[in-house]
PDB file of N, CA and C in Angstrom:
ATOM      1  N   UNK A   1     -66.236  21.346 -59.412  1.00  0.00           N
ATOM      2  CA  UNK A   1     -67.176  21.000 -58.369  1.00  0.00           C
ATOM      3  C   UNK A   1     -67.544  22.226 -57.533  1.00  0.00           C
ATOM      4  N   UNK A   2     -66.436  23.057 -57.237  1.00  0.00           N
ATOM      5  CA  UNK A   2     -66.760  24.238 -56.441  1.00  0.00           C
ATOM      6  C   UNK A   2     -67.645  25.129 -56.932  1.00  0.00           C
ATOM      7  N   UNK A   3     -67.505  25.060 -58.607  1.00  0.00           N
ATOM      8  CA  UNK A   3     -67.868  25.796 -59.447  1.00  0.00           C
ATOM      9  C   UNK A   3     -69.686  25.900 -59.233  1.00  0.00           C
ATOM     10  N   UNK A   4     -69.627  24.350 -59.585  1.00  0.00           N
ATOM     11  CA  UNK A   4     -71.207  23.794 -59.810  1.00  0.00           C
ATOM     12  C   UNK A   4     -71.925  24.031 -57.994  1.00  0.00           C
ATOM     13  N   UNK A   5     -71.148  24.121 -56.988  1.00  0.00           N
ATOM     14  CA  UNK A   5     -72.308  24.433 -55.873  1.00  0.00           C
ATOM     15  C   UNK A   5     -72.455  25.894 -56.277  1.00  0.00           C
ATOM     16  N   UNK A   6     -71.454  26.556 -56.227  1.00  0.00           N
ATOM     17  CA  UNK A   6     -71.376  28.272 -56.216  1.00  0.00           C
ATOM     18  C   UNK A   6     -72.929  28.536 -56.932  1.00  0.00           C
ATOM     19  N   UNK A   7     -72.914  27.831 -58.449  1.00  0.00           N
ATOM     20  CA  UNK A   7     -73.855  28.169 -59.331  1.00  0.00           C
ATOM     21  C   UNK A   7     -75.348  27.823 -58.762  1.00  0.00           C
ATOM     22  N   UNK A   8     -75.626  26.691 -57.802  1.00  0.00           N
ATOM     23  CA  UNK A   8     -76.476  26.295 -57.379  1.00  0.00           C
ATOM     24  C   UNK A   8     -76.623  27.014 -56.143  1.00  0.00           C
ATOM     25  N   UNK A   9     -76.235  27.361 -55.199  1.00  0.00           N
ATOM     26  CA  UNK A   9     -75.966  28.537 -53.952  1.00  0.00           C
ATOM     27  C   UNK A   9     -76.940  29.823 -54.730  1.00  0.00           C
ATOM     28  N   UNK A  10     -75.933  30.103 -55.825  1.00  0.00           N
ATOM     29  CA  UNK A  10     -76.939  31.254 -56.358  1.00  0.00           C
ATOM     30  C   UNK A  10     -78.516  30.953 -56.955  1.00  0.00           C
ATOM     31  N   UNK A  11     -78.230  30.032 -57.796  1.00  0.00           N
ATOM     32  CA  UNK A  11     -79.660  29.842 -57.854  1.00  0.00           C
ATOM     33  C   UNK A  11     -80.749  29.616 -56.701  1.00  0.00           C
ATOM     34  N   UNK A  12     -80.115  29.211 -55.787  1.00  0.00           N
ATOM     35  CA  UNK A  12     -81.263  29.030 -55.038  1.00  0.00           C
ATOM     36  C   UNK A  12     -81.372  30.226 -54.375  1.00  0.00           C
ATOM     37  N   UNK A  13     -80.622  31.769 -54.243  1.00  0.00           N
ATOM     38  CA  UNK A  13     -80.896  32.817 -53.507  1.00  0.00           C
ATOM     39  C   UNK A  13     -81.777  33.475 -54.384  1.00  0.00           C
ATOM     40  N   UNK A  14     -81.037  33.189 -55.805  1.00  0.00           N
ATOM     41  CA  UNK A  14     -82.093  34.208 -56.894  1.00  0.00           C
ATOM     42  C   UNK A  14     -83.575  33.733 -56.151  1.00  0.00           C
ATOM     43  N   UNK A  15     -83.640  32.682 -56.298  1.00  0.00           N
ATOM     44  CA  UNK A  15     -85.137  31.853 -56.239  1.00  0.00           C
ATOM     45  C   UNK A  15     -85.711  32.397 -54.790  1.00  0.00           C
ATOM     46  N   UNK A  16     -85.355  31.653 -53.468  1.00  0.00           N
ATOM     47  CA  UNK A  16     -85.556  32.550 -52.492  1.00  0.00           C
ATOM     48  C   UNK A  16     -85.933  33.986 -51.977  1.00  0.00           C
ATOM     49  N   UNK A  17     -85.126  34.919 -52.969  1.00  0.00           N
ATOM     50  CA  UNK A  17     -85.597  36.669 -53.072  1.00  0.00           C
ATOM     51  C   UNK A  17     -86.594  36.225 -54.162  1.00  0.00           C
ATOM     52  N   UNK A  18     -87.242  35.681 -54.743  1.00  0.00           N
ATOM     53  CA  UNK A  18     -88.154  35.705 -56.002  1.00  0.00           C
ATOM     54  C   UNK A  18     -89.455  35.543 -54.947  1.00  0.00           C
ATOM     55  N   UNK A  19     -89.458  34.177 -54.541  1.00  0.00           N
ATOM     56  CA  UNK A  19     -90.549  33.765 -53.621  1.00  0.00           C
ATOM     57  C   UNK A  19     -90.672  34.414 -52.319  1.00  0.00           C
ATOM     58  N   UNK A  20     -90.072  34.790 -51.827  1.00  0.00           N
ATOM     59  CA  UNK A  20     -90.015  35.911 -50.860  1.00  0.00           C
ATOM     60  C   UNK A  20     -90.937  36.789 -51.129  1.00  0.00           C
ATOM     61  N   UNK A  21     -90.209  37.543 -52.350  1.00  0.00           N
ATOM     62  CA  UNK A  21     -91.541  38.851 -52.404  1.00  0.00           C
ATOM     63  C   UNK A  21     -92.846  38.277 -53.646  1.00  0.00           C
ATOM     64  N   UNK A  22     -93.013  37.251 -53.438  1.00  0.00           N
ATOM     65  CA  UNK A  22     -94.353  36.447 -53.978  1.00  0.00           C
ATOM     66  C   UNK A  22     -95.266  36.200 -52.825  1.00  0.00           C
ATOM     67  N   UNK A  23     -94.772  35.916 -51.886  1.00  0.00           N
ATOM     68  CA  UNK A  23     -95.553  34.850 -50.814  1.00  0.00           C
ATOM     69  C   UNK A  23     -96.616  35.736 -50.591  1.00  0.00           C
ATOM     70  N   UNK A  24     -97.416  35.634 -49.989  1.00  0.00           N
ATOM     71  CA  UNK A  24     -99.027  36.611 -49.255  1.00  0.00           C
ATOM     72  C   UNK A  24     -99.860  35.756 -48.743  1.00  0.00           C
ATOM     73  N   UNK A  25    -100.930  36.285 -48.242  1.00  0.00           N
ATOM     74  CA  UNK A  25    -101.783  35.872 -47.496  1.00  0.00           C
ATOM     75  C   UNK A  25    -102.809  35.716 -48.537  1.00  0.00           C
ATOM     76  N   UNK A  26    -103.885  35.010 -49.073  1.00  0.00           N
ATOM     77  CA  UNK A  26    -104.713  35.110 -49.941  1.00  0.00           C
ATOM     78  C   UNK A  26    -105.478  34.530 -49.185  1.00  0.00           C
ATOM     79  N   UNK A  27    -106.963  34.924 -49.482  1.00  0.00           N
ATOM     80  CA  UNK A  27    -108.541  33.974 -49.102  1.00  0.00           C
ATOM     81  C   UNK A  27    -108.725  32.635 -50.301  1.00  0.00           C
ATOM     82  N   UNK A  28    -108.615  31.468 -49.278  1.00  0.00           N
ATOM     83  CA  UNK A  28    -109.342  30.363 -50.095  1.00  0.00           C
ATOM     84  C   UNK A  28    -110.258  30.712 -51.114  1.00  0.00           C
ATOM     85  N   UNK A  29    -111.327  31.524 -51.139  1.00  0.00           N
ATOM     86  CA  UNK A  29    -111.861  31.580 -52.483  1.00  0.00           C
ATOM     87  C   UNK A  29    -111.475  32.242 -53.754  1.00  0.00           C
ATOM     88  N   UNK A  30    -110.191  33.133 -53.481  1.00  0.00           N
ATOM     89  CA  UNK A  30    -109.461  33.147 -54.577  1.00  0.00           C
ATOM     90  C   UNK A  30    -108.146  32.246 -54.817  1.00  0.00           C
ATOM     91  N   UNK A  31    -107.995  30.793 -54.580  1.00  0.00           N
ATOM     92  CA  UNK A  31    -106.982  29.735 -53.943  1.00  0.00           C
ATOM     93  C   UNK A  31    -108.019  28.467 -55.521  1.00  0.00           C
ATOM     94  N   UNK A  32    -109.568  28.695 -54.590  1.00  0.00           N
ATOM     95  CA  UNK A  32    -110.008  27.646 -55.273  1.00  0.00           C
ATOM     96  C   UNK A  32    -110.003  27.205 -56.968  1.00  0.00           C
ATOM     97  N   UNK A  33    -110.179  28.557 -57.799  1.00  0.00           N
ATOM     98  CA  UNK A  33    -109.776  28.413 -59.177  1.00  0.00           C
ATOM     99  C   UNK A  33    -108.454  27.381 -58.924  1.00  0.00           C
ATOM    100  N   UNK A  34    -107.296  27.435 -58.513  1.00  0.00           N
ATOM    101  CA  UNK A  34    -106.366  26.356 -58.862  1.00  0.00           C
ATOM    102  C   UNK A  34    -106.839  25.200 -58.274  1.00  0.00           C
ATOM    103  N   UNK A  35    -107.281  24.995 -57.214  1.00  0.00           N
ATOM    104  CA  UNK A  35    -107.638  23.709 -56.619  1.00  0.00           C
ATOM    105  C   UNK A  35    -108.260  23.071 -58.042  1.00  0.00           C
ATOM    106  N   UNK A  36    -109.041  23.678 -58.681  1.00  0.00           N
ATOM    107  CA  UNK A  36    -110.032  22.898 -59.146  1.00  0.00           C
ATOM    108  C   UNK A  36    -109.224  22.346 -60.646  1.00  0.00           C
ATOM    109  N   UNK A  37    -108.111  23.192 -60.954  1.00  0.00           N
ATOM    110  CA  UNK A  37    -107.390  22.354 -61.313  1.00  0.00           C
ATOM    111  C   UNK A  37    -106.180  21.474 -60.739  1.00  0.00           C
ATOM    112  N   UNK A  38    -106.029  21.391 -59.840  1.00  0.00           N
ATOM    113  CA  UNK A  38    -105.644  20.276 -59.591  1.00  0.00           C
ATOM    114  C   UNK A  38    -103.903  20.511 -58.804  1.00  0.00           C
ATOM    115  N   UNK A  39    -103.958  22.419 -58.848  1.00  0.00           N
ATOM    116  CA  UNK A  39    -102.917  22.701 -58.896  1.00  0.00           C
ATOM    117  C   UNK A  39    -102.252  23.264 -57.492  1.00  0.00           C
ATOM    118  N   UNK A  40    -102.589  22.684 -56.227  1.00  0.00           N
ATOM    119  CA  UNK A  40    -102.633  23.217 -54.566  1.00  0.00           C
ATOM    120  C   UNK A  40    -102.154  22.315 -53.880  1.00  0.00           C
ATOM    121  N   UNK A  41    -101.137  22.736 -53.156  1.00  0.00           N
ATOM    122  CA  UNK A  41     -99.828  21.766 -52.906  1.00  0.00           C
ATOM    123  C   UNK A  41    -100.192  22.086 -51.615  1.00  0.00           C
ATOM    124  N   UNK A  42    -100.723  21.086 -50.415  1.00  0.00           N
ATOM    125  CA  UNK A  42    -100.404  21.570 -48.741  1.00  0.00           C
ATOM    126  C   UNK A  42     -98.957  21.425 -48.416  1.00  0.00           C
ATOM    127  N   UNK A  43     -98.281  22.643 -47.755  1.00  0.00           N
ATOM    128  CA  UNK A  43     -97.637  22.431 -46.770  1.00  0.00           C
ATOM    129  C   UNK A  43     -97.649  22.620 -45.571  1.00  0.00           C
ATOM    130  N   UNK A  44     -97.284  21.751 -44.462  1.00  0.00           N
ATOM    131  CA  UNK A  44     -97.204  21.258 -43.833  1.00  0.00           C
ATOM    132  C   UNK A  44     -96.598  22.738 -42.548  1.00  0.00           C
ATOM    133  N   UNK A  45     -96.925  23.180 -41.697  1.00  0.00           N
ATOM    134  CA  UNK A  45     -97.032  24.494 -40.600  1.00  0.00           C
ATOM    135  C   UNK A  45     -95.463  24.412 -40.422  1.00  0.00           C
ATOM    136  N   UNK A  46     -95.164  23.592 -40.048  1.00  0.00           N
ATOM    137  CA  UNK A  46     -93.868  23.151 -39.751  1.00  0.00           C
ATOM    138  C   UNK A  46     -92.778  22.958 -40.566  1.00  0.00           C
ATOM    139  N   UNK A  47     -92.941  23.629 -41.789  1.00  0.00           N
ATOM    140  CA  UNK A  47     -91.908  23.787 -43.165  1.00  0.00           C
ATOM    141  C   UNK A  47     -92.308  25.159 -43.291  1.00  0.00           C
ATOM    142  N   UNK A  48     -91.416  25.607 -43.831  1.00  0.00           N
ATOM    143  CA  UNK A  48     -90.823  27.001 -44.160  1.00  0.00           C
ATOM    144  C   UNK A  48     -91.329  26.861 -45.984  1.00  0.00           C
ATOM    145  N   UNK A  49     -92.654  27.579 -46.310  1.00  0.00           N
ATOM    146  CA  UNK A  49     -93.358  27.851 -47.584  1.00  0.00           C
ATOM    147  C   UNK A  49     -92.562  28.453 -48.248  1.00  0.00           C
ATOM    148  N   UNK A  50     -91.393  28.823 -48.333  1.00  0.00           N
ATOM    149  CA  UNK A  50     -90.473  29.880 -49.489  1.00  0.00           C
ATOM    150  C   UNK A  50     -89.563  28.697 -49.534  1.00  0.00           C
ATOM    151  N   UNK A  51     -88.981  27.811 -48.445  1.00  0.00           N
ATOM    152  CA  UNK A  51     -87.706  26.710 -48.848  1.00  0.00           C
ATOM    153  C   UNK A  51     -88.608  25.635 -49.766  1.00  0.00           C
ATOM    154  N   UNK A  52     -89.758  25.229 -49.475  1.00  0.00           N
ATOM    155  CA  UNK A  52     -90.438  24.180 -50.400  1.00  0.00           C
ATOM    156  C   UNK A  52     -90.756  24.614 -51.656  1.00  0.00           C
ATOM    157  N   UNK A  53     -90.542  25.964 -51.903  1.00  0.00           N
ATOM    158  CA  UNK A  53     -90.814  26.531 -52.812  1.00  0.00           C
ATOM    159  C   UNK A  53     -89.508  26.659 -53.676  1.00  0.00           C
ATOM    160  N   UNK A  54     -88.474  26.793 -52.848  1.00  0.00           N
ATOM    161  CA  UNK A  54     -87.058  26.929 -53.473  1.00  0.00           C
ATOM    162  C   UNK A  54     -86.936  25.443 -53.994  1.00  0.00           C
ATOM    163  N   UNK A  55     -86.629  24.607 -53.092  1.00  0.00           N
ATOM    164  CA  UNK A  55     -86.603  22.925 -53.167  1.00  0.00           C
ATOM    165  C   UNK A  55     -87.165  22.964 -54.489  1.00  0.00           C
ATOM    166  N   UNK A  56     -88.349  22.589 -54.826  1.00  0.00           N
ATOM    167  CA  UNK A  56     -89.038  22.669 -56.149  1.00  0.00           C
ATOM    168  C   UNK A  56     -88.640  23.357 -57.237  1.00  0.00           C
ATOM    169  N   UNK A  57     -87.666  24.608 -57.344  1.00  0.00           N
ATOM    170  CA  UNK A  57     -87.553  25.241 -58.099  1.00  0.00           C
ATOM    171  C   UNK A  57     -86.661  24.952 -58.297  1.00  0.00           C
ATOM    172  N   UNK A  58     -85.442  24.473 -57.664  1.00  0.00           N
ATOM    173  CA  UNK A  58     -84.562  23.373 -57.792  1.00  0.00           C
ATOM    174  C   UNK A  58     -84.568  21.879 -57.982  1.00  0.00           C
ATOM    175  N   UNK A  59     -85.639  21.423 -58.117  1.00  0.00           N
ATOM    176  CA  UNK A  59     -85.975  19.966 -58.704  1.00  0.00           C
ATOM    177  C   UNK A  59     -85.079  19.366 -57.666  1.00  0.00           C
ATOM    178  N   UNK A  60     -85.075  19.351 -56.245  1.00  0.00           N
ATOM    179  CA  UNK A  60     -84.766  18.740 -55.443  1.00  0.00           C
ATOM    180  C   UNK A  60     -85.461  16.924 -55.363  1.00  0.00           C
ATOM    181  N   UNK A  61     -85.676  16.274 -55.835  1.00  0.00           N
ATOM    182  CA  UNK A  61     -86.678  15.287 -55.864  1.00  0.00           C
ATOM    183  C   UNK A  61     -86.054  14.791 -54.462  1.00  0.00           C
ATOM    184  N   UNK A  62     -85.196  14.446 -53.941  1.00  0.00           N
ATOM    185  CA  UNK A  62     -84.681  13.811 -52.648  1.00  0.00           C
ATOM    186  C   UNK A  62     -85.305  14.497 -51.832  1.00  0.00           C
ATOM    187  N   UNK A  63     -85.291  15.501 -51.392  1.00  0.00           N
ATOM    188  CA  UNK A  63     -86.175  16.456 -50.643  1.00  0.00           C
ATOM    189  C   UNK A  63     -87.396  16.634 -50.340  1.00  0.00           C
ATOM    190  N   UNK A  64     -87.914  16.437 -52.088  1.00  0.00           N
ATOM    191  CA  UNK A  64     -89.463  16.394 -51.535  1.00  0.00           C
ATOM    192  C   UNK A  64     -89.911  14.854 -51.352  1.00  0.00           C
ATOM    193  N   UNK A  65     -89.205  14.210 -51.844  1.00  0.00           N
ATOM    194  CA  UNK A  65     -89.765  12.690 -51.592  1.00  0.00           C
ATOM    195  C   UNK A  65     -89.557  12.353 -50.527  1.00  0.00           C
ATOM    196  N   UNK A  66     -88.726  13.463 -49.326  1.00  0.00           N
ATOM    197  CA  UNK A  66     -88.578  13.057 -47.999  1.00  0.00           C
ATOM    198  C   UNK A  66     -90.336  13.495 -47.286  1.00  0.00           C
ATOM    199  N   UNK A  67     -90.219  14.853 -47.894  1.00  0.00           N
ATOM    200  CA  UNK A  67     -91.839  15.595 -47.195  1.00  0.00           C
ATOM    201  C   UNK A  67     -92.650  15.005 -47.364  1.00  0.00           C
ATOM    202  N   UNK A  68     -92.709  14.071 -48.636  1.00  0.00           N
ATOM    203  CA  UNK A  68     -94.388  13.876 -49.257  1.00  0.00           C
ATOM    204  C   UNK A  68     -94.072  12.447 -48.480  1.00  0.00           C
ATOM    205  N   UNK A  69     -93.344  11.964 -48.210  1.00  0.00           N
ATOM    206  CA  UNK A  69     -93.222  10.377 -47.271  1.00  0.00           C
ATOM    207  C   UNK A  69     -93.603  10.719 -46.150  1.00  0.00           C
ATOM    208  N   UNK A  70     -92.806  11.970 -45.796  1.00  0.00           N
ATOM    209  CA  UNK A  70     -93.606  12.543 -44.248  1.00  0.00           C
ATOM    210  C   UNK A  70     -94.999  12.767 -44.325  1.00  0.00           C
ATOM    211  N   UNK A  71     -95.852  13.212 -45.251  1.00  0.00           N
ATOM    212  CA  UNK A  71     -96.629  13.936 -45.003  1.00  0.00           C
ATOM    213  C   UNK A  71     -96.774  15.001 -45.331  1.00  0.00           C
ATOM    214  N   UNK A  72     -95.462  15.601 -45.188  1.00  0.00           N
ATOM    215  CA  UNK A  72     -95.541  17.378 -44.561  1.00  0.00           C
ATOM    216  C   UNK A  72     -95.925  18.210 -46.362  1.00  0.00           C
ATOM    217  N   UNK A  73     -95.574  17.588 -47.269  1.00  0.00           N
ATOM    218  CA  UNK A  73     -95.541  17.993 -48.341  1.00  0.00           C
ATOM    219  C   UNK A  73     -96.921  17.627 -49.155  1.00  0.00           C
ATOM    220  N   UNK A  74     -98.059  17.867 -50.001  1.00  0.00           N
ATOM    221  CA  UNK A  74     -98.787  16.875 -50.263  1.00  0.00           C
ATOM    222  C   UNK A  74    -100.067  17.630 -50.809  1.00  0.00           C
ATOM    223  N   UNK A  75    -100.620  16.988 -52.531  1.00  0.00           N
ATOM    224  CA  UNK A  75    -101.716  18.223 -52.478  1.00  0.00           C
ATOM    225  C   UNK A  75    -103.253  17.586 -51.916  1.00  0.00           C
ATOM    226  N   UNK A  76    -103.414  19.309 -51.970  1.00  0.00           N
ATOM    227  CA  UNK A  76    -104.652  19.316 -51.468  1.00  0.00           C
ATOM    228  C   UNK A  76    -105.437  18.790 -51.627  1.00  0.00           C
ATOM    229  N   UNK A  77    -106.584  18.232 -50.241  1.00  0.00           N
ATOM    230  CA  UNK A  77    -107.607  17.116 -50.619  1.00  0.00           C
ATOM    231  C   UNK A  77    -108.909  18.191 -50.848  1.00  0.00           C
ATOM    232  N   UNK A  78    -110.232  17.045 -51.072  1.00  0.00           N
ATOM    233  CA  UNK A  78    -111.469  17.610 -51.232  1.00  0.00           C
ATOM    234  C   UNK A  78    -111.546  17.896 -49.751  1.00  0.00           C
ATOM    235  N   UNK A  79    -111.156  17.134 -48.542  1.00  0.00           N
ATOM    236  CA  UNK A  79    -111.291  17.706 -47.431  1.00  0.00           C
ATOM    237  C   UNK A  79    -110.976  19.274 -46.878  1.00  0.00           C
ATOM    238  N   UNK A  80    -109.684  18.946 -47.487  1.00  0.00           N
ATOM    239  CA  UNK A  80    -108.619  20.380 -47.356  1.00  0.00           C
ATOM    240  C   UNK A  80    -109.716  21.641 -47.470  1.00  0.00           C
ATOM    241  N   UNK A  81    -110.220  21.218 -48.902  1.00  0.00           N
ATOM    242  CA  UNK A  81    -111.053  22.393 -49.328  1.00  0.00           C
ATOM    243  C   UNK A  81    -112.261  22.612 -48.866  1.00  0.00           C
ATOM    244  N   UNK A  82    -112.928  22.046 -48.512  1.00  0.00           N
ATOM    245  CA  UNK A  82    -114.364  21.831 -47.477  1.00  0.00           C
ATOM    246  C   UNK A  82    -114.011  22.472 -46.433  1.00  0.00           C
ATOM    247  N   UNK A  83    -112.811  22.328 -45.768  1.00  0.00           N
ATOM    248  CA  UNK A  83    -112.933  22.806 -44.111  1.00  0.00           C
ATOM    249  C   UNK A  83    -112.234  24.615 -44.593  1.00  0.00           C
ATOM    250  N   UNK A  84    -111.305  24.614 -45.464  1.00  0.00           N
ATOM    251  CA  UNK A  84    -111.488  26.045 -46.015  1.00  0.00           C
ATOM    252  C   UNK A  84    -112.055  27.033 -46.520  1.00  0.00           C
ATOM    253  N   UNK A  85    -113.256  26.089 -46.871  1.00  0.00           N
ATOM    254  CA  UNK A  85    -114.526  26.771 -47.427  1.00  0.00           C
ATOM    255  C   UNK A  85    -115.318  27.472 -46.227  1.00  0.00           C
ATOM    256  N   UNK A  86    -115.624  26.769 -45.287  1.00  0.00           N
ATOM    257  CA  UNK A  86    -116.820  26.165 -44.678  1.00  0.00           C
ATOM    258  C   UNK A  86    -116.085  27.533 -43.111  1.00  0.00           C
ATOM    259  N   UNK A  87    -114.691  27.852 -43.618  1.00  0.00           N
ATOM    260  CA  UNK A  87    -114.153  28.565 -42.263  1.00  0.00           C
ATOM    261  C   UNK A  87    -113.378  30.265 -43.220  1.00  0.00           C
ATOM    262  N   UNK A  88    -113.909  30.385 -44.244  1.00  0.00           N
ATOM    263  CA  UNK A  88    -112.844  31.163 -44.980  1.00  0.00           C
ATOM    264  C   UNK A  88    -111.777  31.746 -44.561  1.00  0.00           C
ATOM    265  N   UNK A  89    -110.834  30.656 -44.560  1.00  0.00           N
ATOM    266  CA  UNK A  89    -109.765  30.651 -44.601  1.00  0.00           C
ATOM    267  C   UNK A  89    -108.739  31.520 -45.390  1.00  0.00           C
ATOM    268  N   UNK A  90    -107.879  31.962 -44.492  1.00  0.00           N
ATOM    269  CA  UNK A  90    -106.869  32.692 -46.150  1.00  0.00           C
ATOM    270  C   UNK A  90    -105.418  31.524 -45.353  1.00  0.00           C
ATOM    271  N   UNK A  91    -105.033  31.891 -46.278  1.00  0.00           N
ATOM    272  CA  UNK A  91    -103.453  30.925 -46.534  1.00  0.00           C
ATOM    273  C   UNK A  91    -102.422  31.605 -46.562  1.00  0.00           C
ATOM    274  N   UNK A  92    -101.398  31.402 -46.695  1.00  0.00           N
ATOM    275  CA  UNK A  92    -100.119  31.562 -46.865  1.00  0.00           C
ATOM    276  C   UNK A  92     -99.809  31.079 -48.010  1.00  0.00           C
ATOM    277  N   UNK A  93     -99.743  31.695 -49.325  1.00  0.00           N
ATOM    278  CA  UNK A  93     -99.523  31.199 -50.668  1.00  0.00           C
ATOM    279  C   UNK A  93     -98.441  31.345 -51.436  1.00  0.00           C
ATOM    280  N   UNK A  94     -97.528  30.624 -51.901  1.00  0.00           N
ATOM    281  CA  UNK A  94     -96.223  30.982 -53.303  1.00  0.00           C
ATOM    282  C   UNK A  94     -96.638  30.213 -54.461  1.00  0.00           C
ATOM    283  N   UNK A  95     -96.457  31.419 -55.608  1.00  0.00           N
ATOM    284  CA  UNK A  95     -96.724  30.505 -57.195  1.00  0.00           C
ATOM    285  C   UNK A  95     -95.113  29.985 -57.193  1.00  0.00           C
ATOM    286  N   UNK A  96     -95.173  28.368 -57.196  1.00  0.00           N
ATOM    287  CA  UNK A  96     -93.874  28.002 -57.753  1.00  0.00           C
ATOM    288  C   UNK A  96     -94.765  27.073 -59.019  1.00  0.00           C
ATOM    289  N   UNK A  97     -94.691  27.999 -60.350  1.00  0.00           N
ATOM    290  CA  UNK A  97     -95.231  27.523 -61.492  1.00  0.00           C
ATOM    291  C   UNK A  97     -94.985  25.731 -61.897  1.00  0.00           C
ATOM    292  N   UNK A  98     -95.940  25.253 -62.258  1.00  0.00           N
ATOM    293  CA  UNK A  98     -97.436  25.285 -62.175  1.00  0.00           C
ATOM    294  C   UNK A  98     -98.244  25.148 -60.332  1.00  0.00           C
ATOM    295  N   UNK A  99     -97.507  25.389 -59.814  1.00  0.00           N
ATOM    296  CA  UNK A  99     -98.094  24.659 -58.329  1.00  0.00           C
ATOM    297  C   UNK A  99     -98.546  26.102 -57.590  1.00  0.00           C
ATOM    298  N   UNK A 100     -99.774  25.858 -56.701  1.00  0.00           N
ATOM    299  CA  UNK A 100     -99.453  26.815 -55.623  1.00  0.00           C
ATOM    300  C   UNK A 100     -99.079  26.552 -54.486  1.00  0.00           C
ATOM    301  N   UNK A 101     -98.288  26.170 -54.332  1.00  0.00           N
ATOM    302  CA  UNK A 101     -97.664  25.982 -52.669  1.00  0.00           C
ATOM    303  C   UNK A 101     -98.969  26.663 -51.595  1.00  0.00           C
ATOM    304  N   UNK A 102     -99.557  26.143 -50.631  1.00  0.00           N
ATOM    305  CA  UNK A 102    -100.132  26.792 -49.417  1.00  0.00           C
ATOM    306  C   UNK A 102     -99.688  26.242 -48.074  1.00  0.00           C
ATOM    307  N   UNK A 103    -100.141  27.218 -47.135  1.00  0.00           N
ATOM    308  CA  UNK A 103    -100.021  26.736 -45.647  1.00  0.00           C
ATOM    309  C   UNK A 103    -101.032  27.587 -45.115  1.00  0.00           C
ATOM    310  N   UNK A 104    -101.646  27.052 -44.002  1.00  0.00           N
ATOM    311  CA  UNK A 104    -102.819  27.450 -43.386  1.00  0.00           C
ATOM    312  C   UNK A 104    -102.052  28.495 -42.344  1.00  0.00           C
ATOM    313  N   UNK A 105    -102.712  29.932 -42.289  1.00  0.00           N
ATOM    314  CA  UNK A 105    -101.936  30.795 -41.357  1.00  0.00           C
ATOM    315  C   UNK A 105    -101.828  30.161 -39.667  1.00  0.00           C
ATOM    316  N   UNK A 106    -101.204  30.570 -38.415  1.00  0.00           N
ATOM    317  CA  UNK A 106    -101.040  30.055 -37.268  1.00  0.00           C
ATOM    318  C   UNK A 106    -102.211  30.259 -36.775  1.00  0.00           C
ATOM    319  N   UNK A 107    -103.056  31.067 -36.747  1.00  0.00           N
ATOM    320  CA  UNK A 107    -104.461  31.078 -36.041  1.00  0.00           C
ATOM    321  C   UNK A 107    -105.497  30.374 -36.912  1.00  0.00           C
ATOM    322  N   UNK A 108    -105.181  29.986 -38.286  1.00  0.00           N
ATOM    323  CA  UNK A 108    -106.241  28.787 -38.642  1.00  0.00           C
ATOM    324  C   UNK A 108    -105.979  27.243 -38.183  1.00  0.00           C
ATOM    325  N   UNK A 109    -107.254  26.540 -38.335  1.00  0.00           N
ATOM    326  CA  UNK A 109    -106.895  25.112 -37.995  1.00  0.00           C
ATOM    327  C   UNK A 109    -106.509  24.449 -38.969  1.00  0.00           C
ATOM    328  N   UNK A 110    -105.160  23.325 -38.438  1.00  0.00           N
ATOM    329  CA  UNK A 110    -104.548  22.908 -39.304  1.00  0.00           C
ATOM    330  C   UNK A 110    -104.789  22.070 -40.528  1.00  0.00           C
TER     331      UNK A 110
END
């Protein structure tokens, strides 16, 4: 048992330093190619974009089925993308394959 957290502890740091030096700032119009497939995950200002990113990479399903019940987790609507368009927006982005995780930076609207 000690064994199996140790192994999971690490995995999730590997993962953490991975998405760490992934994360960036990108402009919505290079965001939208994935939207349009289908592939743009909002998160929520108030979650930490590298732990939802870890969570996932760990197949946490308890976790995210807590966010996406909240809210806080959840993909992107046609709205989402209209008001990012319409304000060019850049994001806060992590590839956690196939998904792109985003969050709207603190001086955009939420």
């Amino acid at each position: 048992m000690a064994d199996e957290q140790g192994t999971a502890d690490e995995r999730a740091a590997e993962l953490r330093a991975a998405y760490l030096g992934q994360t960036a700032r990108i402009p919505w119009e290079d965001l939208a190619v994935h939207f349009a497939g289908g592939r743009v995950i909002r998160v929520a200002p108030a979650l930490d974009l590298v732990e939802v990113a870890v969570q996932l990479g760990l197949d946490n399903v308890a976790r995210f089925q807590a966010w996406t019940e909240a809210g806080e987790v959840r993909p992107a609507t046609d709205d989402d993308a209209r008001d990012w368009e319409a304000t060019g927006a850049t994001l806060w982005a992590v590839v956690a394959a196939p998904w792109v995780l985003v969050q709207p930076l603190a001086e955009e609207p939420a």
